[in-house]
N, C-alpha and C. Protein backbone atom coordinates (compact mmCIF):
# COMPACT_ATOMS: atom_id res chain seq x y z
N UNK A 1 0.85 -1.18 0.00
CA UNK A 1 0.00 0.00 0.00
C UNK A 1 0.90 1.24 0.00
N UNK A 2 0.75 2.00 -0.85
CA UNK A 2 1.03 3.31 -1.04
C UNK A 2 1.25 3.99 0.06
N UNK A 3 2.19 4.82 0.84
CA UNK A 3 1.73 5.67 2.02
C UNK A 3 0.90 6.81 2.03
N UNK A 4 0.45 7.25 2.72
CA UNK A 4 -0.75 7.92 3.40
C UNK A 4 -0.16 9.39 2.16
N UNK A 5 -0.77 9.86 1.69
CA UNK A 5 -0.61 11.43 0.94
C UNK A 5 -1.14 12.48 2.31
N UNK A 6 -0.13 13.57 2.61
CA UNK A 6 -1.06 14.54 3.55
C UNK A 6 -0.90 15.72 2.68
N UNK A 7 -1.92 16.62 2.78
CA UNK A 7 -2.30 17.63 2.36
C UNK A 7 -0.97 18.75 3.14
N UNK A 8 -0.66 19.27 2.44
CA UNK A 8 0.78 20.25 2.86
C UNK A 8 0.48 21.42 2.10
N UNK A 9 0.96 22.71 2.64
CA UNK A 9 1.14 24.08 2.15
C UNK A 9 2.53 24.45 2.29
N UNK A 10 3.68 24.57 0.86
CA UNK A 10 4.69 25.31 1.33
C UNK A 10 4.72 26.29 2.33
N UNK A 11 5.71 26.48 2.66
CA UNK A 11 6.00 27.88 3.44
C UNK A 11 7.74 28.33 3.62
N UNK A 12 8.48 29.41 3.85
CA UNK A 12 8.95 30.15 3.86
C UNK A 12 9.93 29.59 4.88
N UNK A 13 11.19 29.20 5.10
CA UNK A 13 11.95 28.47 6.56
C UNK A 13 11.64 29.44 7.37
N UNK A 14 11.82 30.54 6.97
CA UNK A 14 11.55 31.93 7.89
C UNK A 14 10.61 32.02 8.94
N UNK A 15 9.33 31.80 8.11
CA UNK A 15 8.22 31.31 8.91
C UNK A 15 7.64 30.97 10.27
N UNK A 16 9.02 29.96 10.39
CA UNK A 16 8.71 28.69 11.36
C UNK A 16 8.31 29.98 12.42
N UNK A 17 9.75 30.95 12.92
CA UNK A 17 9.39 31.63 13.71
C UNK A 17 7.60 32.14 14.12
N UNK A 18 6.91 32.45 13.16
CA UNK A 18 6.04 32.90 12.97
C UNK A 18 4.84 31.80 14.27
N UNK A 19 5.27 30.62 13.63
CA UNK A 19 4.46 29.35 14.12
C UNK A 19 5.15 29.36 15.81
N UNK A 20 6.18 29.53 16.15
CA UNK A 20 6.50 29.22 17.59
C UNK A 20 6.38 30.67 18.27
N UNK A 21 5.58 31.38 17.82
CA UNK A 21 4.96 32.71 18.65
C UNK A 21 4.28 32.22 19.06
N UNK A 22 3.44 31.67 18.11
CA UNK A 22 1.82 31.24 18.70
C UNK A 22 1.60 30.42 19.63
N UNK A 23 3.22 29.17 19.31
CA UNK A 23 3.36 28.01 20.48
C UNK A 23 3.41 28.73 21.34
N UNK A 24 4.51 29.44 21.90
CA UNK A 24 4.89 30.37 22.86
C UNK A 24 4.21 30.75 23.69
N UNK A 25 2.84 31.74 22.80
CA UNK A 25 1.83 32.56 23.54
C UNK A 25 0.80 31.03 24.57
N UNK A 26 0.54 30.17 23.20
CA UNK A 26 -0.44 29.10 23.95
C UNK A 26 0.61 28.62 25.28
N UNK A 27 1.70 28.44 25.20
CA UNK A 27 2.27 27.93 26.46
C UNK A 27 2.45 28.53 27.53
N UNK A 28 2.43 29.72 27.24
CA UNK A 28 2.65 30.63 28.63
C UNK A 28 1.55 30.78 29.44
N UNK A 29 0.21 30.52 27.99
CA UNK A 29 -1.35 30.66 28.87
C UNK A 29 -1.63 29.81 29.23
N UNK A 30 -0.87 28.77 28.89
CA UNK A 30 -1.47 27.48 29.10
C UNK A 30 -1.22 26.92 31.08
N UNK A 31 0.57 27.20 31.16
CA UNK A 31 0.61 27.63 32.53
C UNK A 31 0.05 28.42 33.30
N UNK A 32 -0.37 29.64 32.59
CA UNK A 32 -1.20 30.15 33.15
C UNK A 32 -2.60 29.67 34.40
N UNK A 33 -3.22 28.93 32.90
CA UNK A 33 -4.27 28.59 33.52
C UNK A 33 -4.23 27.39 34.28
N UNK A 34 -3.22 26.30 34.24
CA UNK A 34 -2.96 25.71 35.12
C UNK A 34 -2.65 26.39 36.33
N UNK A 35 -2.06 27.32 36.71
CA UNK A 35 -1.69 28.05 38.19
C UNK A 35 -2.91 28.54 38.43
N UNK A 36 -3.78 28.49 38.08
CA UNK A 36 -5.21 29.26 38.32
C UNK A 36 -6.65 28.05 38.34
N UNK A 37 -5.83 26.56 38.06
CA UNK A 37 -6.83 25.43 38.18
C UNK A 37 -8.11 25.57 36.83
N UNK A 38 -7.91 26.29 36.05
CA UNK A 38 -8.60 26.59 34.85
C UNK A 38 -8.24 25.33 33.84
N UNK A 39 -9.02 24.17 34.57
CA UNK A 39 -8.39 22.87 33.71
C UNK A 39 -8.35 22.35 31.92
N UNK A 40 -10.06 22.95 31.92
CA UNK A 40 -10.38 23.55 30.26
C UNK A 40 -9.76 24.05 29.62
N UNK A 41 -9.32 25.32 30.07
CA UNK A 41 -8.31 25.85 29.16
C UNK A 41 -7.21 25.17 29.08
N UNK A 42 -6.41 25.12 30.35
CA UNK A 42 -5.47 24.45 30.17
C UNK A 42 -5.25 23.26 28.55
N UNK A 43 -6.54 22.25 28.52
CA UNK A 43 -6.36 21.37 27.37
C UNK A 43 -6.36 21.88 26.29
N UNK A 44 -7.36 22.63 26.33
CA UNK A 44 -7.00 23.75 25.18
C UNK A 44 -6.16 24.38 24.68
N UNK A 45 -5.50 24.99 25.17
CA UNK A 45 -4.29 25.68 25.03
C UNK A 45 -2.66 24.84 24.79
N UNK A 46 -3.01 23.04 25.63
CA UNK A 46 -1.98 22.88 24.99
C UNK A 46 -2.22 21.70 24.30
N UNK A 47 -3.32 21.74 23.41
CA UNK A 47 -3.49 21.19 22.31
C UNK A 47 -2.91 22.21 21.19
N UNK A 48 -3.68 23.79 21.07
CA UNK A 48 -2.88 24.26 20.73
C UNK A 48 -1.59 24.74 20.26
N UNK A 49 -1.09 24.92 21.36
CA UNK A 49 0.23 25.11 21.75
C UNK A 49 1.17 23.26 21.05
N UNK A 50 0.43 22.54 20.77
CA UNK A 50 1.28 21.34 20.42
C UNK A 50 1.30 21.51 18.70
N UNK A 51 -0.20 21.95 18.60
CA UNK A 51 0.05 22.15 17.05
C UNK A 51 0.93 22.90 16.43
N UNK A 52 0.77 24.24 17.38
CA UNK A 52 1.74 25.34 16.27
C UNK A 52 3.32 25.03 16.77
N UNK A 53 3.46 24.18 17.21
CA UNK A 53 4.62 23.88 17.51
C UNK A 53 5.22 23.02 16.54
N UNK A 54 4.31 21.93 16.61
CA UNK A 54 4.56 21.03 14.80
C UNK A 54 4.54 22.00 14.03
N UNK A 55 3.65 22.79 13.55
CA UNK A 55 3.86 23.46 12.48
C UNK A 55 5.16 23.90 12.19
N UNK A 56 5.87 24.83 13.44
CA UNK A 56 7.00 25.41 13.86
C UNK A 56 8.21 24.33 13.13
N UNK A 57 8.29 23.38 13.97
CA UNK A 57 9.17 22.30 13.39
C UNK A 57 9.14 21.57 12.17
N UNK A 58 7.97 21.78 11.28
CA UNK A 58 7.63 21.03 10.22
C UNK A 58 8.21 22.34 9.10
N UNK A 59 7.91 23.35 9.15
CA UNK A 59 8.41 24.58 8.75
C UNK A 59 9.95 24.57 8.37
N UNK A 60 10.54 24.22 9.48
CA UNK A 60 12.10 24.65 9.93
C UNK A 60 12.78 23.88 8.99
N UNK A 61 12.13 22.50 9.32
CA UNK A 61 12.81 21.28 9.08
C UNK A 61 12.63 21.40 7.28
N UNK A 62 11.55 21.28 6.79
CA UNK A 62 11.01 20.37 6.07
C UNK A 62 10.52 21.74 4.75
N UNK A 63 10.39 23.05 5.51
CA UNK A 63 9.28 24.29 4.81
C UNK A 63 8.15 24.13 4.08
N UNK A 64 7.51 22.83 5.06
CA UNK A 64 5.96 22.41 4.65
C UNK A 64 5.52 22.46 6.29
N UNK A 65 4.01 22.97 6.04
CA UNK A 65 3.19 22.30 7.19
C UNK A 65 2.10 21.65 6.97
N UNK A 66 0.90 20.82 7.62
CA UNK A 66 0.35 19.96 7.13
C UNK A 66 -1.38 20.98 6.99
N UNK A 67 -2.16 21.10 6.41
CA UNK A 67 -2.99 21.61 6.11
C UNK A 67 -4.71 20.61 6.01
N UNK A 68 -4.30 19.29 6.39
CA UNK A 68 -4.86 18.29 6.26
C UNK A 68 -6.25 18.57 7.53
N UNK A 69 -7.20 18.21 6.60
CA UNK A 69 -8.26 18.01 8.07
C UNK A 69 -8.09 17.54 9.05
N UNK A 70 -7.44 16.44 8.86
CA UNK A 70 -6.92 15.53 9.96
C UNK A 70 -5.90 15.91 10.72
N UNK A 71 -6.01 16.25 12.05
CA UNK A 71 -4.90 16.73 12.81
C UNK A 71 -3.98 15.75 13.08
N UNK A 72 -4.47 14.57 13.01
CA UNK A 72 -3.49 13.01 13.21
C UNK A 72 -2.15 13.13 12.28
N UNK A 73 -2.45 13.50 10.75
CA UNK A 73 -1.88 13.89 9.59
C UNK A 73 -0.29 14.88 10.06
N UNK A 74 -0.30 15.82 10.72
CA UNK A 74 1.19 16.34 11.39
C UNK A 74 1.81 15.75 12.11
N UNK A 75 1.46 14.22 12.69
CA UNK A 75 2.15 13.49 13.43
C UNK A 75 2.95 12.83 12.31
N UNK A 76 2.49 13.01 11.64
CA UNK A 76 3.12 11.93 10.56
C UNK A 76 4.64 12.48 9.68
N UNK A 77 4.06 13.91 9.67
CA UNK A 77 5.07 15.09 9.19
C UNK A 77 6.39 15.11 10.36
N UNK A 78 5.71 15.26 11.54
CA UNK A 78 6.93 15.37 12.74
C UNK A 78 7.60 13.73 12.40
N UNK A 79 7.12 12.95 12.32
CA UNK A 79 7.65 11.81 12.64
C UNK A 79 8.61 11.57 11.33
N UNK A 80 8.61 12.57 10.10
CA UNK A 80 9.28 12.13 8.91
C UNK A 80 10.35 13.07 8.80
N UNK A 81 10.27 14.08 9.85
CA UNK A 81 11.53 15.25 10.14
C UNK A 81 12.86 13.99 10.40
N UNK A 82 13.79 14.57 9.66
CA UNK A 82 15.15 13.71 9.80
C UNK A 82 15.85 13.96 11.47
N UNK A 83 15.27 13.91 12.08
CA UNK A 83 16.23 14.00 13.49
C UNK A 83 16.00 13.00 14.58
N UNK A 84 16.89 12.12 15.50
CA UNK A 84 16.97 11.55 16.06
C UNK A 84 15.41 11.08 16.66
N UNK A 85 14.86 12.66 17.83
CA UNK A 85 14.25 12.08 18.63
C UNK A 85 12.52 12.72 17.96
N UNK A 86 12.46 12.62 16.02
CA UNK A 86 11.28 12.60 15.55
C UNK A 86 10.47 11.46 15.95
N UNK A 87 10.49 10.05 15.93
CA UNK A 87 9.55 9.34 16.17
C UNK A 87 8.77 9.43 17.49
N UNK A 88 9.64 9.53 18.47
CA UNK A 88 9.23 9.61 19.77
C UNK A 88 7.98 10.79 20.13
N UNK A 89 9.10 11.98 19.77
CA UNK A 89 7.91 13.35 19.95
C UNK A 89 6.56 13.13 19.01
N UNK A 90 6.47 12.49 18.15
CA UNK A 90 5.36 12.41 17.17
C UNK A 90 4.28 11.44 18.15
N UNK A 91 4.73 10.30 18.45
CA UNK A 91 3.76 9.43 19.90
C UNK A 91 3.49 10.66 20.00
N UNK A 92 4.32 11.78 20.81
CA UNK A 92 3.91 12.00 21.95
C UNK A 92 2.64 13.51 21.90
N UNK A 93 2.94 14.10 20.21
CA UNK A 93 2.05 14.75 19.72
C UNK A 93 0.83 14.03 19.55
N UNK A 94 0.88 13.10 19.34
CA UNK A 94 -0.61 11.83 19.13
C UNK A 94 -1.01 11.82 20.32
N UNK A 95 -0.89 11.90 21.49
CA UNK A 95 -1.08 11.51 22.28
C UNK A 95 -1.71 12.98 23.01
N UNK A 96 -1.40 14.23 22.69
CA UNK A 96 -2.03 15.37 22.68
C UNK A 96 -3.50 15.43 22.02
N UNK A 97 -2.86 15.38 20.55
CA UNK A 97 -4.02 15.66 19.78
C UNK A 97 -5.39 14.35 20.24
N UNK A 98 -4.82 13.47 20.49
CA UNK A 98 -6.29 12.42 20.94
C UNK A 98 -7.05 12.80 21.81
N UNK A 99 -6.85 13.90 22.18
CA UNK A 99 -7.52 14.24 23.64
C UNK A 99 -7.92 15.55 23.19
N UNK A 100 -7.78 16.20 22.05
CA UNK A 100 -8.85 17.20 21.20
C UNK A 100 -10.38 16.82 21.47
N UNK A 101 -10.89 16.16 21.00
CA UNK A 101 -12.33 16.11 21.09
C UNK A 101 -12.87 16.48 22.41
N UNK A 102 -12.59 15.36 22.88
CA UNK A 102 -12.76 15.00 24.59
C UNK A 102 -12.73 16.94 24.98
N UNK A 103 -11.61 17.29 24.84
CA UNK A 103 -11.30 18.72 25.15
C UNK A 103 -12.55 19.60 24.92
N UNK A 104 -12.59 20.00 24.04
CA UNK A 104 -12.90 20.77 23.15
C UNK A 104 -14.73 20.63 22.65
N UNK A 105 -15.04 19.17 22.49
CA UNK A 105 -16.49 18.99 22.19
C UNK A 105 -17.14 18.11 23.13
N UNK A 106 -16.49 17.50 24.02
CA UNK A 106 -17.74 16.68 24.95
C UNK A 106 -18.56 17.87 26.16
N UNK A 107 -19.08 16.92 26.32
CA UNK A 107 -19.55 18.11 27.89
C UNK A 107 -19.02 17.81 29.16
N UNK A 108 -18.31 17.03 29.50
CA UNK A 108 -17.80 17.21 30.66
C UNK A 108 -16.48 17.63 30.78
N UNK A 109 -16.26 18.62 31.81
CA UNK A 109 -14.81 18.75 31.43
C UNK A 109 -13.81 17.97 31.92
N UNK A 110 -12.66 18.53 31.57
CA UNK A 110 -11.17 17.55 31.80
C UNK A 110 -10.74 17.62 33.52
N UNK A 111 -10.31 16.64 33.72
CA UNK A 111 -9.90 16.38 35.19
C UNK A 111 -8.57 16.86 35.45
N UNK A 112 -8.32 17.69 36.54
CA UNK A 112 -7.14 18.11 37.03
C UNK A 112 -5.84 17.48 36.59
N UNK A 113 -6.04 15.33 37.07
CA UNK A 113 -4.71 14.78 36.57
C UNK A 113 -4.94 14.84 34.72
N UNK A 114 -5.57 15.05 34.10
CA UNK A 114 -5.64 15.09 32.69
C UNK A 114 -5.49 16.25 32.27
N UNK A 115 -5.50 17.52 33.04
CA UNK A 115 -5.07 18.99 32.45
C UNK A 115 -3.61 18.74 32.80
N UNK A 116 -3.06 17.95 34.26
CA UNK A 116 -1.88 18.25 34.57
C UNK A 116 -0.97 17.23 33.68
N UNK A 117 -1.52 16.29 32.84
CA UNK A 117 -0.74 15.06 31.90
C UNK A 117 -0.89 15.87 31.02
N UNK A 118 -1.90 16.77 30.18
CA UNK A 118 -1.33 17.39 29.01
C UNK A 118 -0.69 18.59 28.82
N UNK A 119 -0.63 18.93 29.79
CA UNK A 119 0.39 19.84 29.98
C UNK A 119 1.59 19.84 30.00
N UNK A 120 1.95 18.57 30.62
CA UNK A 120 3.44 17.90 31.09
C UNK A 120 3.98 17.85 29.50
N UNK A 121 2.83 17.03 28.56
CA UNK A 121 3.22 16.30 27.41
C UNK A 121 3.46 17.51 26.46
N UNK A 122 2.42 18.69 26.32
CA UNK A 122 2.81 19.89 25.82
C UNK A 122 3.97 20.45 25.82
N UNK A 123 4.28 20.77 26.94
CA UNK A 123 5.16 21.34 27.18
C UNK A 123 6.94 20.58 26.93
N UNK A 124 7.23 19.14 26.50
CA UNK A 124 8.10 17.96 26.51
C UNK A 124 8.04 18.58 24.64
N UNK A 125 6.70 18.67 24.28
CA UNK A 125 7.41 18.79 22.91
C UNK A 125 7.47 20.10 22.56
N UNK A 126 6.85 21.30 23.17
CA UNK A 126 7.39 22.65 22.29
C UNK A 126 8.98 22.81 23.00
N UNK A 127 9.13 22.36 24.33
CA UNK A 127 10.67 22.63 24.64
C UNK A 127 11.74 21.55 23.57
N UNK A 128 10.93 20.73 23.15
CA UNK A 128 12.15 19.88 22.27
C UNK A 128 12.14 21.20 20.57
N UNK A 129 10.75 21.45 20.32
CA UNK A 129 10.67 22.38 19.23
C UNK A 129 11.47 23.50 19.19
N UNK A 130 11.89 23.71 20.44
CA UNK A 130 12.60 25.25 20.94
C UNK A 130 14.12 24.55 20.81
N UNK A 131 14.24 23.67 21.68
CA UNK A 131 15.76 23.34 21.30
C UNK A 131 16.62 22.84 20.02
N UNK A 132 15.45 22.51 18.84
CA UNK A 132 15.73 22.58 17.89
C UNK A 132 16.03 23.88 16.90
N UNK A 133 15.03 24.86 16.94
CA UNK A 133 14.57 25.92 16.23
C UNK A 133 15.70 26.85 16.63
N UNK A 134 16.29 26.86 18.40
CA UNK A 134 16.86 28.01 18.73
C UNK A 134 18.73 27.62 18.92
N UNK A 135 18.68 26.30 18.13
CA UNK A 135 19.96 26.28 18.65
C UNK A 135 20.98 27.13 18.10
């Protein structure tokens, strides 16, 4: 079988910067609202904050990001970046983004240890995005 085609938009290496503002901003709010027990947001923000961070790194690396409906679809991009610890961080973006819905469209909200696990996991990959981007 053929591999998976994802929907991609060039972009500019320049860019990337552009994409790890946004990580940036979502991460800082994202602590935020963890210090304030604002558990909702919290998932929010670092679902967020995980995407534009792929983007960030998919940018840098690659000067594509994924444009695909499917948010699953940039795991696939991180995981095809040529650097050591791509496969791993890509789990560990999957493992963010699965917890979109739940976030974002059910009605109950997220539990303290589940704002404080995606946060942990957020924050593991925009600091790996940063130590790439800023070395």
């Amino acid at each position: 079988m053929p591999p998976k085609r994802i929907k991609t938009k060039q972009e500019e290496k320049s860019t990337a910067s552009d994409y790890l503002k946004k990580a940036q901003d979502n991460h800082t709010q994202m602590l935020s609202a963890l210090g304030k027990n604002n558990y909702n947001a919290v998932g929010t923000l670092a679902v967020q904050c995980a995407i534009s961070s792929a983007d960030a790194i998919c940018v840098y690396e690659k000067g594509i990001r994924s444009i695909s409906q499917d948010h699953f679809d940039v795991c696939d991009l991180v995981r095809s970046i040529p650097l050591p610890d791509a496969n791993e961080k890509s789990n560990i973006l999957k493992r963010i983004i699965a917890k979109k819905n739940l976030i974002q469209y059910e009605k109950r909200s997220i539990y303290q240890t589940e704002a404080h696990e995606i946060a942990k996991a957020a924050n593991r990959f925009y600091q790996w995005v940063i130590s790439i981007i800023n070395k």
